[in-house]
N, C-alpha and C. Protein backbone atom coordinates (compact mmCIF):
# COMPACT_ATOMS: atom_id res chain seq x y z
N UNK A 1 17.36 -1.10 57.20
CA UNK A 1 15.99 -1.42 56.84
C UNK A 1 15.68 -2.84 57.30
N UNK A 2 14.66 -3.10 58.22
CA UNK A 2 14.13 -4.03 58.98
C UNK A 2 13.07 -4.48 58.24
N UNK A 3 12.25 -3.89 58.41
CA UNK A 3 10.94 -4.43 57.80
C UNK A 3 10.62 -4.37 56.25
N UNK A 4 10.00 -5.31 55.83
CA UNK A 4 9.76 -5.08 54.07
C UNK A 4 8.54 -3.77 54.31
N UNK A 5 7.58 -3.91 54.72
CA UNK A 5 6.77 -2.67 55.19
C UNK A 5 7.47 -1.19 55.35
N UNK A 6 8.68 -1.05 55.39
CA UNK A 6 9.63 0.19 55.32
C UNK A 6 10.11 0.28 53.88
N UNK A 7 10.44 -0.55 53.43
CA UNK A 7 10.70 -0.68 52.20
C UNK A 7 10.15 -0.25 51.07
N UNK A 8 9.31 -0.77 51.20
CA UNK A 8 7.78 -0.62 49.97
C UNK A 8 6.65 0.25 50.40
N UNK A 9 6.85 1.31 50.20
CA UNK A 9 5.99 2.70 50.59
C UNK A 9 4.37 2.80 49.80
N UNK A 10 4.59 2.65 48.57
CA UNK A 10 3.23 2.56 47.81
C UNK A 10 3.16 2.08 46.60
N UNK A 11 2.26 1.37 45.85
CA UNK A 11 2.35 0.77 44.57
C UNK A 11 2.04 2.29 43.96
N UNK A 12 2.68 2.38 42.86
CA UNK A 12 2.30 4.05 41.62
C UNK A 12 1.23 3.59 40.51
N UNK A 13 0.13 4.07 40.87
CA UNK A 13 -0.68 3.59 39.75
C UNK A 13 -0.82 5.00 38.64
N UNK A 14 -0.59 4.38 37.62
CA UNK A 14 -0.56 5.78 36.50
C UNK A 14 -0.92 5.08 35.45
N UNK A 15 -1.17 5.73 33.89
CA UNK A 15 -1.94 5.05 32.95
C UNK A 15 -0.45 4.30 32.29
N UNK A 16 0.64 4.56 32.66
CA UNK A 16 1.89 4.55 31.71
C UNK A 16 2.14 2.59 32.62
N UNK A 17 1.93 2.87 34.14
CA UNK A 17 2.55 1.46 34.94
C UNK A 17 1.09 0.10 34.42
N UNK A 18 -0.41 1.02 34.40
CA UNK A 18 -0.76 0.29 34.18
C UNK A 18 -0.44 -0.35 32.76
N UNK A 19 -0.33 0.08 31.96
CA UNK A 19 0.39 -0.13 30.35
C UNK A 19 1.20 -1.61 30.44
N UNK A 20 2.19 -0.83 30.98
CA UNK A 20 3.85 -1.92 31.66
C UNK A 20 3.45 -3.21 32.39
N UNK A 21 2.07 -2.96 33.02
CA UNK A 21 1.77 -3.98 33.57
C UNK A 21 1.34 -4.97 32.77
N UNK A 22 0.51 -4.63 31.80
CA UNK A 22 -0.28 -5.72 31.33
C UNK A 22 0.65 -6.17 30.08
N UNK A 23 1.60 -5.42 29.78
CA UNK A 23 2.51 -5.58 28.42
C UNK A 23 3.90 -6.28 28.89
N UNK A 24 4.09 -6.38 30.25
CA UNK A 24 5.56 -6.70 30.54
C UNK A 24 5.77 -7.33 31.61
N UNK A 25 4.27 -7.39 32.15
CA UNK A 25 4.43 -7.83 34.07
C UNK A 25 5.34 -7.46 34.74
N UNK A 26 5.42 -5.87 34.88
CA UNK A 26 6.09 -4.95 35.42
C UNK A 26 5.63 -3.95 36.13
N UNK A 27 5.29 -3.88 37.62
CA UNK A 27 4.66 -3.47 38.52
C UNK A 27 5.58 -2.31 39.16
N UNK A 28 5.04 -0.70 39.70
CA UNK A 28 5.90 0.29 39.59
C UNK A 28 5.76 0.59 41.07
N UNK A 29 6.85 0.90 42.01
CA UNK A 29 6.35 1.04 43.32
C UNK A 29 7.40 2.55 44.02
N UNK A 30 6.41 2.93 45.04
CA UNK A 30 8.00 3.87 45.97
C UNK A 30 8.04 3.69 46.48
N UNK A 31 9.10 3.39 46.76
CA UNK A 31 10.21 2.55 47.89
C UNK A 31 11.12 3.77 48.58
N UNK A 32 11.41 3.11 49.83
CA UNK A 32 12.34 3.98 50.21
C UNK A 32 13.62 4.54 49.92
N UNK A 33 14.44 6.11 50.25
CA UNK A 33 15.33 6.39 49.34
C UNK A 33 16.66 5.62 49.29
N UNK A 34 16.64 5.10 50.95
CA UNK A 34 18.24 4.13 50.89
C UNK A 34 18.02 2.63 50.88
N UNK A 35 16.90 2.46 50.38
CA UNK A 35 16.80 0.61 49.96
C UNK A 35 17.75 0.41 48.56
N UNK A 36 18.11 -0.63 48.32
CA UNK A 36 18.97 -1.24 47.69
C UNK A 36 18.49 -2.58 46.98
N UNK A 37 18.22 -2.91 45.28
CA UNK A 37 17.63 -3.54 44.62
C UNK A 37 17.23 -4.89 45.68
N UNK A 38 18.39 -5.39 45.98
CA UNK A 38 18.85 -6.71 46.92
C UNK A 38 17.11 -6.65 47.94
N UNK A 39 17.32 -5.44 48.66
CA UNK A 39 16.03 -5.48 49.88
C UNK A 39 14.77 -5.18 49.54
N UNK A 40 14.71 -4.25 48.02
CA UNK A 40 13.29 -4.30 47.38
C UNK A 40 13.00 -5.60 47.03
N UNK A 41 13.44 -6.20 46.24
CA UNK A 41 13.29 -7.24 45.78
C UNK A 41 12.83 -8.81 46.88
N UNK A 42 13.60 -8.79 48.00
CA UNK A 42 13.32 -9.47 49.37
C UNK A 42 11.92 -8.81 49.75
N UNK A 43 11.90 -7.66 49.67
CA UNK A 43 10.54 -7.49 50.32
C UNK A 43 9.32 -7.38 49.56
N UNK A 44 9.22 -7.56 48.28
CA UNK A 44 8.50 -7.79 47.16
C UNK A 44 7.98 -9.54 47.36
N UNK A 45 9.09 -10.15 47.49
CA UNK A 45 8.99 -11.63 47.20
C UNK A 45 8.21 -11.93 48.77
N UNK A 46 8.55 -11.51 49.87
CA UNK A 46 7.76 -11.68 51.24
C UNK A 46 6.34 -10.71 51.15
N UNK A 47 6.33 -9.82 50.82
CA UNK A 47 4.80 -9.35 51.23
C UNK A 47 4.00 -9.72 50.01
N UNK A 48 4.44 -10.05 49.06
CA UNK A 48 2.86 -10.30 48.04
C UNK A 48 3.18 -11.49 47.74
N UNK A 49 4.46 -12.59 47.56
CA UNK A 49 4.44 -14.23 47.69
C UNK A 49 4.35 -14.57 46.48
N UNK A 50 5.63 -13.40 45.43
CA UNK A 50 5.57 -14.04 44.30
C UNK A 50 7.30 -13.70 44.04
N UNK A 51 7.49 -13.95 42.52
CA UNK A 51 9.01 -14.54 42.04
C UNK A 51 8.88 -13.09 41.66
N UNK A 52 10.35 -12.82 42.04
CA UNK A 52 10.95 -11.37 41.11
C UNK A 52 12.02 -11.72 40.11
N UNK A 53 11.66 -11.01 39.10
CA UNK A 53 13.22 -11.90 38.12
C UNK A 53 13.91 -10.57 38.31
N UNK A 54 13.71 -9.61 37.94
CA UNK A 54 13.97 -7.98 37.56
C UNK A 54 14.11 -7.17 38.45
N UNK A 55 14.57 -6.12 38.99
CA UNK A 55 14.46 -4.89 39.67
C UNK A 55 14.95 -4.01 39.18
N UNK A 56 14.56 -2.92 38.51
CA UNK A 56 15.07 -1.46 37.90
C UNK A 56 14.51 -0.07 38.95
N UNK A 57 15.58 0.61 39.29
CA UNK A 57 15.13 1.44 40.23
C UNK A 57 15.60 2.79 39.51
N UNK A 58 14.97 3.99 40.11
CA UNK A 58 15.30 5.23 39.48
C UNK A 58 14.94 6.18 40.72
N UNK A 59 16.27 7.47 40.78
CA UNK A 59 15.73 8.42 41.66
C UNK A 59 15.09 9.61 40.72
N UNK A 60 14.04 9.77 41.50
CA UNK A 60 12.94 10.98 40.73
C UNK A 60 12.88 12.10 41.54
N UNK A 61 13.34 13.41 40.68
CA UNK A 61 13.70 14.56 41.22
C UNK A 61 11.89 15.37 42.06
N UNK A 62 12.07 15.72 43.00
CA UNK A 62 10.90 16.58 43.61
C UNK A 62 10.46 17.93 42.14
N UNK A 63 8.84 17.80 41.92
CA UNK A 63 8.88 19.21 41.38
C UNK A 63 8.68 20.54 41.69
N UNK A 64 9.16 21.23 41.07
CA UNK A 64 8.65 22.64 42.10
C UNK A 64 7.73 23.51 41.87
N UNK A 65 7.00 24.04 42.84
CA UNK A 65 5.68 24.30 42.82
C UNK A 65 5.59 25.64 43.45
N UNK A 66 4.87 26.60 43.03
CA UNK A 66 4.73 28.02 43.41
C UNK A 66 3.17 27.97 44.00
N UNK A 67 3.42 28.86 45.19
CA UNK A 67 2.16 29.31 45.62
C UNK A 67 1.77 30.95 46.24
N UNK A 68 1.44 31.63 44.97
CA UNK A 68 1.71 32.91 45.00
C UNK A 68 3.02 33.21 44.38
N UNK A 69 3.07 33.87 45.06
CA UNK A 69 4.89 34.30 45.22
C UNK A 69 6.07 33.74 46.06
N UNK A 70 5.42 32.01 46.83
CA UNK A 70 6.09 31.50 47.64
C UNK A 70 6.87 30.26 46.35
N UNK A 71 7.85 29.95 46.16
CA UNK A 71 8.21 29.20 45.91
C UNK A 71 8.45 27.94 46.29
N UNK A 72 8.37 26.77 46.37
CA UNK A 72 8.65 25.90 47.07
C UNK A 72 9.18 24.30 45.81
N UNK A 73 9.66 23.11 46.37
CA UNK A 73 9.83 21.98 46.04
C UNK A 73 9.31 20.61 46.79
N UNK A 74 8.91 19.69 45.88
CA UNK A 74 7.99 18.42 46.55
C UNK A 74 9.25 18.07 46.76
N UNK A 75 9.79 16.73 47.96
CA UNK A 75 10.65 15.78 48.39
C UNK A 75 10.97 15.08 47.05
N UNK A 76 12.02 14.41 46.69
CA UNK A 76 12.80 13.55 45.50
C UNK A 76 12.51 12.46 46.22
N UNK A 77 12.23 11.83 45.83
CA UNK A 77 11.96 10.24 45.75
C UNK A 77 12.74 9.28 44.67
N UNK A 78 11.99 7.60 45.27
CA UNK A 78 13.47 6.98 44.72
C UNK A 78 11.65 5.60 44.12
N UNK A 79 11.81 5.64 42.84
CA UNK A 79 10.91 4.75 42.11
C UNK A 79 11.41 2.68 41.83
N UNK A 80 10.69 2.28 42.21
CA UNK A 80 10.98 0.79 41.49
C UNK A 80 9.99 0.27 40.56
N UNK A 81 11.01 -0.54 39.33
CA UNK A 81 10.19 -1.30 38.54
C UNK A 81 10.63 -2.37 38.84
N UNK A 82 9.82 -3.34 39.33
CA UNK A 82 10.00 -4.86 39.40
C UNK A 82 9.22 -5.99 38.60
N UNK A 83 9.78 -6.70 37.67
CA UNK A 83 9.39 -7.78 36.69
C UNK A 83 9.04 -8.54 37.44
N UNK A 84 8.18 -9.29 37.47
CA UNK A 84 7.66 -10.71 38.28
C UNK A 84 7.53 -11.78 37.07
N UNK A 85 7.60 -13.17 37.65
CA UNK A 85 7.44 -14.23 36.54
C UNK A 85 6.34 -14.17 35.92
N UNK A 86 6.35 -14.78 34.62
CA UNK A 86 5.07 -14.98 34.04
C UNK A 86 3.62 -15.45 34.93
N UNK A 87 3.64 -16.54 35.78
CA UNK A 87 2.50 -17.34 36.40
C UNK A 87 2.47 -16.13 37.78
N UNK A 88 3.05 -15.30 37.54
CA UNK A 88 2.85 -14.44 39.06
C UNK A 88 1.85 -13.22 38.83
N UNK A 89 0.97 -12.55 39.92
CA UNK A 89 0.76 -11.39 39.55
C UNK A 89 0.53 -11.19 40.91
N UNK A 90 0.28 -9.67 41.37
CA UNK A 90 0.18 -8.92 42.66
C UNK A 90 -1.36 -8.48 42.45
N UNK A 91 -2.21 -9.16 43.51
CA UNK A 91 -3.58 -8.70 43.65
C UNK A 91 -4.43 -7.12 43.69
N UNK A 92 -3.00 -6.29 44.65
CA UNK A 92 -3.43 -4.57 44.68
C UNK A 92 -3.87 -3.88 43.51
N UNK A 93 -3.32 -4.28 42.61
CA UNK A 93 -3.72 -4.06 41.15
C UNK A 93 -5.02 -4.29 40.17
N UNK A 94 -5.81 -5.28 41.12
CA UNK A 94 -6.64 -5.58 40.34
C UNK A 94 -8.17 -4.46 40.54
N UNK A 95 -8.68 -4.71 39.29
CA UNK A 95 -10.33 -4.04 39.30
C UNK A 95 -9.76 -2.13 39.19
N UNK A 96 -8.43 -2.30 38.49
CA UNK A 96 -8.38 -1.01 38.51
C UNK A 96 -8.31 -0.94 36.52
């Protein structure tokens, strides 16, 4: 993994991250499946230009989904929670 842009796939906005956010300054993202706390965290601190204290990561199983009588499964993905310092916050978030 080269780029922090490979890394950090999409911020997860849900009513549960926004919650975490405003209660813990804990911002929820998907990241790619073979990044490693070490390179989320590097690429957190370079693309939005703030302090990470935290990184908690989790792999999240694909669900499965029927259509008709076709069965199928979404891709498993790999989730991050990253704590930022108090005086920090990430702008993507805002006006939501």
């Amino acid at each position: 993994m080269k780029d922090a842009r490979d890394i950090i796939i999409a911020p997860i906005i849900s009513e549960n991250s926004m919650e975490q956010m405003e209660e813990a300054n804990t911002y929820s993202f998907k990241v790619a499946k073979k990044a490693n706390k070490i390179e989320i965290r590097n690429a957190i601190e370079k693309i939005f230009n703030v302090k990470v204290i935290n990184v908690n990561t989790m792999n999240v199983r694909g669900k499965k989904r029927r259509l008709g009588f076709h069965e199928g499964k979404k891709p498993d993905w790999k989730k991050a929670m990253v704590k930022l310092a108090a005086e920090d916050e990430i702008e993507i978030y805002e006006g939501l």
